[in-house]
C-alpha atoms as a PDB file:
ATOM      1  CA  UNK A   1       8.640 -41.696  -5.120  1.00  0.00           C
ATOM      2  CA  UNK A   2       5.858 -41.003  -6.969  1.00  0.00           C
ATOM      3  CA  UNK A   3       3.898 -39.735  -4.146  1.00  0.00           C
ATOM      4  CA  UNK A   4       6.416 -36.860  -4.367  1.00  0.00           C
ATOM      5  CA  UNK A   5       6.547 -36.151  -8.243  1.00  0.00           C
ATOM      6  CA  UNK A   6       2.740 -35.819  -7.961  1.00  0.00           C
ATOM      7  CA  UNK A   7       3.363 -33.076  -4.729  1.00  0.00           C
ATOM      8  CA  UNK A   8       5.755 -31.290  -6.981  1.00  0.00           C
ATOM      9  CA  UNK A   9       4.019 -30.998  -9.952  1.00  0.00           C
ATOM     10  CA  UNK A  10       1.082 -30.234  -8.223  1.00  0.00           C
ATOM     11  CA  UNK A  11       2.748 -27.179  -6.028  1.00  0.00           C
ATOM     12  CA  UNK A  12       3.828 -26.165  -9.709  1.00  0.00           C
ATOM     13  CA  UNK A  13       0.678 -25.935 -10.999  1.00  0.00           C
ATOM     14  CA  UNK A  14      -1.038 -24.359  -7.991  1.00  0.00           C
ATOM     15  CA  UNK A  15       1.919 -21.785  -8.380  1.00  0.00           C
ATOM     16  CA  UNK A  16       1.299 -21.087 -11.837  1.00  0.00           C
ATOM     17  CA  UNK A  17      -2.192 -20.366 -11.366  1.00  0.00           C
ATOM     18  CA  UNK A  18      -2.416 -18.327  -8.820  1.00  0.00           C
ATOM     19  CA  UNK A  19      -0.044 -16.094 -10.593  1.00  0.00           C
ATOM     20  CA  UNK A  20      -1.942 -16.240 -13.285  1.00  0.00           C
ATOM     21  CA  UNK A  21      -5.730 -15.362 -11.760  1.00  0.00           C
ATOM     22  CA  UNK A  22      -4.238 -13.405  -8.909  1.00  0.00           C
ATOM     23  CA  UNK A  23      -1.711 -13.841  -6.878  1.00  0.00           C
ATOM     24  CA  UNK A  24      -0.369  -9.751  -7.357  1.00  0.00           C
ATOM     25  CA  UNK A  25      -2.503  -6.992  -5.677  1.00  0.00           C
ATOM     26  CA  UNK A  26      -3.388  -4.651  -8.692  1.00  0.00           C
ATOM     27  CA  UNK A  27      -5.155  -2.525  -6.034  1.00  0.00           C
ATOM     28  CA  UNK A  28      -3.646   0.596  -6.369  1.00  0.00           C
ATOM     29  CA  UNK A  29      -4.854   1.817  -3.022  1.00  0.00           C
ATOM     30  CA  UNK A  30      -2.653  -0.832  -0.895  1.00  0.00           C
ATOM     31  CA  UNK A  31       0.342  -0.627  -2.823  1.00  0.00           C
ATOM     32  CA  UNK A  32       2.537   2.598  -4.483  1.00  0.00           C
ATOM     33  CA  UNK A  33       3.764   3.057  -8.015  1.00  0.00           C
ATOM     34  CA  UNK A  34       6.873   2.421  -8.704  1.00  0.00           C
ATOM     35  CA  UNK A  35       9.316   5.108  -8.132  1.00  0.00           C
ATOM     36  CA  UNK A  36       6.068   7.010  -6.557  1.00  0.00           C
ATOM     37  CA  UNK A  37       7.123   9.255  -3.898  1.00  0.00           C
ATOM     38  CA  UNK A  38       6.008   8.366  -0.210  1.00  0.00           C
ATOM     39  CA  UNK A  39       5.537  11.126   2.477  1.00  0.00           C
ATOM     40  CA  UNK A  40       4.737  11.082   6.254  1.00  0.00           C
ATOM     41  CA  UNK A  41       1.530  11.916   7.845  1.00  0.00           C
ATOM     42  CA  UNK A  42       2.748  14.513  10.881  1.00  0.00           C
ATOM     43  CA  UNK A  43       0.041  12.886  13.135  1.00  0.00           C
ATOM     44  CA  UNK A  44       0.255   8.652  13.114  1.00  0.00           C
ATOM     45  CA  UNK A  45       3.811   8.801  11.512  1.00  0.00           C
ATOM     46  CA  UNK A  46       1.940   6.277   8.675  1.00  0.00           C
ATOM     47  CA  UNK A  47       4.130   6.668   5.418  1.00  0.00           C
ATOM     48  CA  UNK A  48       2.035   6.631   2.182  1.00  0.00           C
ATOM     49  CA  UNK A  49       1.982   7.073  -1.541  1.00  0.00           C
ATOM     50  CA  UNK A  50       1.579  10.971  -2.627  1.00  0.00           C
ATOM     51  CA  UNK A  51      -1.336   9.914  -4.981  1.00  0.00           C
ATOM     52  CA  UNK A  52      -3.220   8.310  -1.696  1.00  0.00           C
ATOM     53  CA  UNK A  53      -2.787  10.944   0.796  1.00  0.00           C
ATOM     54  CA  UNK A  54      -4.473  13.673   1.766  1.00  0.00           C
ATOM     55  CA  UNK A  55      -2.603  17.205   0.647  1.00  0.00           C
ATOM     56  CA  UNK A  56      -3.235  20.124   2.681  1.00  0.00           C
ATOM     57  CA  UNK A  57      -1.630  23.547   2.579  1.00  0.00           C
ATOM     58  CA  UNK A  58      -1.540  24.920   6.723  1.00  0.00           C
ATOM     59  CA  UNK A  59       0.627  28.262   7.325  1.00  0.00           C
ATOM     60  CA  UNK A  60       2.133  28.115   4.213  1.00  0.00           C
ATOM     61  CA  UNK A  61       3.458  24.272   4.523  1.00  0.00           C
ATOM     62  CA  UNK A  62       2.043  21.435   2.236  1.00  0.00           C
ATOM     63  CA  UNK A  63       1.524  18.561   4.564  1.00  0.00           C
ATOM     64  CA  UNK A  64      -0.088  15.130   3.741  1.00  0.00           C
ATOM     65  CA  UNK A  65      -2.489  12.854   5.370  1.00  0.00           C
ATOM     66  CA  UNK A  66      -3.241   9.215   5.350  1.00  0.00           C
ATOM     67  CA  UNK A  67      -7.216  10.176   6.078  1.00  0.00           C
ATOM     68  CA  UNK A  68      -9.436  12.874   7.565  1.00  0.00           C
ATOM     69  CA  UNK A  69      -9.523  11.773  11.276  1.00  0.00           C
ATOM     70  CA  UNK A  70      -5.675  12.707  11.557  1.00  0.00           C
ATOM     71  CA  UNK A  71      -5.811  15.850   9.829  1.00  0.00           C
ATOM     72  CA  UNK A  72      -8.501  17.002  12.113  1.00  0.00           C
ATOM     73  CA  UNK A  73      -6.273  15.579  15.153  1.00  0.00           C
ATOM     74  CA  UNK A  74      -3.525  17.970  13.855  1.00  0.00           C
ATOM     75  CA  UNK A  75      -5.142  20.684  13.024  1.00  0.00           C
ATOM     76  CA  UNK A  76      -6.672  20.792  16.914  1.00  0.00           C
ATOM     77  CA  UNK A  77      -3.180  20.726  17.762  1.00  0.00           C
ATOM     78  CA  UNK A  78      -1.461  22.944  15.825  1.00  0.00           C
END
C-alpha cells in the first residue's frame, strides 16, 4: 500500500514539473496560433500556419508554400 502512495505522488510530482519547465512546445514554428489561419501547399498537400508559409503571387493567384523545394517543383510544373 504504500508502495503505491509513493508511485502516485511521485507521477504527481513528475507531472507537475514537467509542466512547469516544459512540457508545452512554445516553438512557434511547429505549432499555429490560435485561431491562425492554415492554408495548403498546391505541391505536397502539407497544411500550415499563414505566418510559416511561403506566400507567392503566380498569374495573379496568391499561393503558399511550406518551403522552397516545393515552390520550385510547382513552378516547373505550372
Amino acid at each position: 500500500m504504500r508502495t503505491l502512495i509513493w508511485l502516485i505522488l511521485g507521477l504527481a510530482l513528475y507531472w507537475s514539473l514537467r509542466e512547469l519547465f516544459g512540457g508545452r512546445s512554445s516553438d512557434t514554428g511547429d505549432r499555429a496560433e490560435a485561431g491562425e489561419e492554415m492554408v495548403k501547399d498546391p505541391r505536397c498537400g502539407v497544411y500550415l500556419p499563414v505566418s510559416a508559409a511561403l506566400k507567392r503571387r503566380i498569374r495573379g493567384n496568391t499561393v503558399y508554400f511550406c518551403s522552397k523545394e516545393c515552390e520550385e517543383a510547382y513552378k516547373s510544373g505550372v
